[in-house]
N, C-alpha and C. Protein backbone atom coordinates (compact mmCIF):
# COMPACT_ATOMS: atom_id res chain seq x y z
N UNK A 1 -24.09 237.38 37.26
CA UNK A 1 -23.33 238.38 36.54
C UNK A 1 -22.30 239.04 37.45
N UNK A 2 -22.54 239.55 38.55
CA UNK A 2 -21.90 239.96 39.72
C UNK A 2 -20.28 239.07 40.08
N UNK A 3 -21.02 238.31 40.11
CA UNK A 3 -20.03 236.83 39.99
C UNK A 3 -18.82 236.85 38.93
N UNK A 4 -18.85 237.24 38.05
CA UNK A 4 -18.16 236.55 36.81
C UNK A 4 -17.71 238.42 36.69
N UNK A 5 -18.18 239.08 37.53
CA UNK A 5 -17.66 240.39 37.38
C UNK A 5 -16.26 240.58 38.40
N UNK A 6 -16.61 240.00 39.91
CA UNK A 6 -15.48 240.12 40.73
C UNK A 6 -14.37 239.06 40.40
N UNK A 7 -14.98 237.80 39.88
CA UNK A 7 -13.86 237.14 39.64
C UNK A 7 -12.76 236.91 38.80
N UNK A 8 -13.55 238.18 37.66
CA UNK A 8 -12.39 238.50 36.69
C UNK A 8 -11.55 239.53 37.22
N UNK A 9 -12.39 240.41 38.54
CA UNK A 9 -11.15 241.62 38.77
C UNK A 9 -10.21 240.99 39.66
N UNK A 10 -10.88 239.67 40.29
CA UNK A 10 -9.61 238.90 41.09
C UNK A 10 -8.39 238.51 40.10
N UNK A 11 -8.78 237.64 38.81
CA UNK A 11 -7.80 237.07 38.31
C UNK A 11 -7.13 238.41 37.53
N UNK A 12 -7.54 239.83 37.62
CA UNK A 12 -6.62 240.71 37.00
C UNK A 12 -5.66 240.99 37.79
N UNK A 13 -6.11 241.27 38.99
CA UNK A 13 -5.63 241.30 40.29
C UNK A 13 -4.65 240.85 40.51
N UNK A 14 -4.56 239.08 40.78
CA UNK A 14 -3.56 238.58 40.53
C UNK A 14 -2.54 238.38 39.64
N UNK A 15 -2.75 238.34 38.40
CA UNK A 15 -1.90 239.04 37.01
C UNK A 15 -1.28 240.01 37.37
N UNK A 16 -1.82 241.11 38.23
CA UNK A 16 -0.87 242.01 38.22
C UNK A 16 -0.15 242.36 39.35
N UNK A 17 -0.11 241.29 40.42
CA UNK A 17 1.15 241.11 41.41
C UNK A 17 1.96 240.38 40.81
N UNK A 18 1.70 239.27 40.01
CA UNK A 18 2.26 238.40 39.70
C UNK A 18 3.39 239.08 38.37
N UNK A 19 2.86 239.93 37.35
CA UNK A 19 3.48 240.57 36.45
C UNK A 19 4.34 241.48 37.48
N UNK A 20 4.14 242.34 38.66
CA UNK A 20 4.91 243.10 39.25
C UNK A 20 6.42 242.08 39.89
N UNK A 21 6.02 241.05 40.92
CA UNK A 21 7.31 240.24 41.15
C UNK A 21 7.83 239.91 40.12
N UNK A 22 7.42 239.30 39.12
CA UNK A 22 8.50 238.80 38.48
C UNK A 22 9.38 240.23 37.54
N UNK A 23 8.52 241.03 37.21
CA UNK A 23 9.26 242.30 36.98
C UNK A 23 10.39 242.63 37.67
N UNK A 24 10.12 242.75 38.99
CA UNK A 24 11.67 242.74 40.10
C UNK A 24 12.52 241.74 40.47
N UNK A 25 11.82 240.62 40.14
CA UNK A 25 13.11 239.49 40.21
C UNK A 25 13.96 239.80 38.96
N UNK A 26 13.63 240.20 37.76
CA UNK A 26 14.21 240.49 36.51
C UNK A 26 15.06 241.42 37.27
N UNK A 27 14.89 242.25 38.05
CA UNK A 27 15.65 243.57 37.70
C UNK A 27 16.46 243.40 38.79
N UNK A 28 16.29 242.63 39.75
CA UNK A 28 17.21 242.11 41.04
C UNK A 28 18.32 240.85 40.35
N UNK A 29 17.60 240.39 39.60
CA UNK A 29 18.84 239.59 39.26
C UNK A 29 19.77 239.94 38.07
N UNK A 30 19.53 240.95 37.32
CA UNK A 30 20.29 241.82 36.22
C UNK A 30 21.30 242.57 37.01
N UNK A 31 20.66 243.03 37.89
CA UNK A 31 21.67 243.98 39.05
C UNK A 31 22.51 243.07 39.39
N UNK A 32 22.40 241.41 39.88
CA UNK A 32 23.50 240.87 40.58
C UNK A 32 24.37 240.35 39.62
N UNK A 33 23.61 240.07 38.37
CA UNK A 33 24.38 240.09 37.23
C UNK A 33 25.44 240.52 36.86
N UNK A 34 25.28 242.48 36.65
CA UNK A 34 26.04 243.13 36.21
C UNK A 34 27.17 243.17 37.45
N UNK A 35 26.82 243.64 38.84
CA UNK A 35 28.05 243.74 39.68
C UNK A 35 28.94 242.68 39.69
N UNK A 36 28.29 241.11 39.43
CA UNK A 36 29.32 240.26 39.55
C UNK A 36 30.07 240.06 38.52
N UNK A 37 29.92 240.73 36.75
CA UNK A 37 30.61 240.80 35.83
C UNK A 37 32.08 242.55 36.13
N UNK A 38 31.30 243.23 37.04
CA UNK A 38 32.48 244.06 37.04
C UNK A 38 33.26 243.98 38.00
N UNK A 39 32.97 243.07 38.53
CA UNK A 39 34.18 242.35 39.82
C UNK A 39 35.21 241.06 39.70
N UNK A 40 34.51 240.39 38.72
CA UNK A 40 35.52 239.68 37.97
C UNK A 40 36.13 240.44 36.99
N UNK A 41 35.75 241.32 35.98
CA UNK A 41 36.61 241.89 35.33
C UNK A 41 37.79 242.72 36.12
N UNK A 42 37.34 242.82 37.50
CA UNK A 42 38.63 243.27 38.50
C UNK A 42 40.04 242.23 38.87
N UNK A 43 39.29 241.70 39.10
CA UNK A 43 39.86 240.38 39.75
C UNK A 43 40.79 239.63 38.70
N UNK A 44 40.11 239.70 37.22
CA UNK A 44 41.32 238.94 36.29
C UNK A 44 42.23 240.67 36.01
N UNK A 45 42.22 241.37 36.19
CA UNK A 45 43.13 242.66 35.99
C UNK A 45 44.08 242.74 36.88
N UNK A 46 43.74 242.46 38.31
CA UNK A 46 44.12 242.39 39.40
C UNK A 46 45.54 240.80 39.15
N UNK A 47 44.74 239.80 38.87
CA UNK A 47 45.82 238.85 38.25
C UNK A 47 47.19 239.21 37.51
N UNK A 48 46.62 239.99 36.32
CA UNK A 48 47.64 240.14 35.67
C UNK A 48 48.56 241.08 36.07
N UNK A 49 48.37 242.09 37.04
CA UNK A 49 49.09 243.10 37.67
C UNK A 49 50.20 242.23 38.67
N UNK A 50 49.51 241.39 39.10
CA UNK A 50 50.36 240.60 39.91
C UNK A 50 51.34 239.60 39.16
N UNK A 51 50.89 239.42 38.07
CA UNK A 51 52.16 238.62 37.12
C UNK A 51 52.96 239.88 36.52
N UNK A 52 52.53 240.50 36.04
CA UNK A 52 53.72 241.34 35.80
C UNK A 52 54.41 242.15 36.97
N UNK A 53 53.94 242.26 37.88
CA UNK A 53 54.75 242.57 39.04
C UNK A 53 55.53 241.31 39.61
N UNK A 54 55.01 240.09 39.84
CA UNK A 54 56.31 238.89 40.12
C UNK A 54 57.62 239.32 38.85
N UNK A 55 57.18 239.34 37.51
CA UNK A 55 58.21 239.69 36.40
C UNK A 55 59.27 240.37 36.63
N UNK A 56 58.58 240.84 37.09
CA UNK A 56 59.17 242.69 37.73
C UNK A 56 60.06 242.31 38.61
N UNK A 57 59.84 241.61 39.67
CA UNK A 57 60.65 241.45 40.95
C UNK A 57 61.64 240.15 40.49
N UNK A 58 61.41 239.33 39.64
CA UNK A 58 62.74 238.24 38.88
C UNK A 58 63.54 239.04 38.19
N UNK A 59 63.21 239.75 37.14
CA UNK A 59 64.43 240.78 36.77
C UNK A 59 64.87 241.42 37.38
N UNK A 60 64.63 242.01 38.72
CA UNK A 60 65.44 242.91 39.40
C UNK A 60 65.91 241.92 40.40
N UNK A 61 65.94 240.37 40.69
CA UNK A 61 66.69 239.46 41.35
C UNK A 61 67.73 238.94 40.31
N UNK A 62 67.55 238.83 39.05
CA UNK A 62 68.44 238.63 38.05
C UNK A 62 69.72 239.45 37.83
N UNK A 63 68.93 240.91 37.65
CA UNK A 63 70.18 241.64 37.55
C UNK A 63 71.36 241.82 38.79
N UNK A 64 70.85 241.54 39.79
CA UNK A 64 71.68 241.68 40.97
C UNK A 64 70.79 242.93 42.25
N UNK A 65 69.53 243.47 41.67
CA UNK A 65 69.23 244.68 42.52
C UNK A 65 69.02 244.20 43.85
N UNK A 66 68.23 242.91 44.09
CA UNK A 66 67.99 242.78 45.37
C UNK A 66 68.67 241.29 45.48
N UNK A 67 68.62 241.11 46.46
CA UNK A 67 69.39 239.74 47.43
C UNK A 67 68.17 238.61 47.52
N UNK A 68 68.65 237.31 47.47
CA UNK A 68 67.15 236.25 47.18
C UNK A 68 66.58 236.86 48.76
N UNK A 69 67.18 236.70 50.04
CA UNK A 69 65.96 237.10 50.95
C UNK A 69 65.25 238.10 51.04
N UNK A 70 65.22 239.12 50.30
CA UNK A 70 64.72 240.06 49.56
C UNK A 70 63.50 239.67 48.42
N UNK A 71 64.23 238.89 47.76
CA UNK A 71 63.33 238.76 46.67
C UNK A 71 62.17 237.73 47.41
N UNK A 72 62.57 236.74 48.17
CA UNK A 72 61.57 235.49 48.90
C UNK A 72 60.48 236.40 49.36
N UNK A 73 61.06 237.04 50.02
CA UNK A 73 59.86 237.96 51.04
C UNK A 73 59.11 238.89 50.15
N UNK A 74 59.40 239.66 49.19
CA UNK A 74 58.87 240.09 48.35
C UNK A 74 57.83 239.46 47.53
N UNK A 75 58.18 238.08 46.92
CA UNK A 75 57.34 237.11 46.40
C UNK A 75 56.18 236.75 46.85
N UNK A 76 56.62 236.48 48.39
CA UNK A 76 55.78 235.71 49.84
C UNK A 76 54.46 236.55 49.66
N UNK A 77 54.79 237.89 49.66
CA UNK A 77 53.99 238.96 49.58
C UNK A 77 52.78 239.36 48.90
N UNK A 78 53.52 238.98 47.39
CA UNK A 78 52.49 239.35 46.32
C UNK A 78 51.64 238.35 46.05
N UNK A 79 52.12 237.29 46.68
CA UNK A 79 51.18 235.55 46.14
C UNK A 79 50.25 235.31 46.96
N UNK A 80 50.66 236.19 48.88
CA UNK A 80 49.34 236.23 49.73
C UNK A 80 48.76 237.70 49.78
């Protein structure tokens, strides 16, 4: 009886490390989840800032504001 008494508090035992890790792998990998969804949502924002800023810098080489070695180096700029 003794027997069949500790070895059920073992296998609770283990159930409940086992329910605890995987509890935190859930919550460790939701976390890397979410930061890596609000860093790409940076990163494509960040894109488009940079296309409309190249835009930006062809119309003002169009109209005459700046000089192409002006505009090259300017370009050079925003693309590295």
């Amino acid at each position: 009886m003794w027997e069949q008494i500790v070895a059920h508090a073992g296998e609770a035992s283990l159930h409940g490390w086992l329910a605890t890790i995987l509890f935190w792998i859930v919550i460790i990998l939701s976390l890397i989840f979410l930061i890596r969804k609000m860093f790409e949502g940076t990163q494509l924002e960040n894109e488009g800032d940079t296309q409309k800023t190249l835009d930006l810098l062809k119309e003002r080489y169009a109209r005459g504001e700046i000089d192409r070695n002006e505009f090259v180096q300017k370009k050079h700029d925003l693309e590295h």
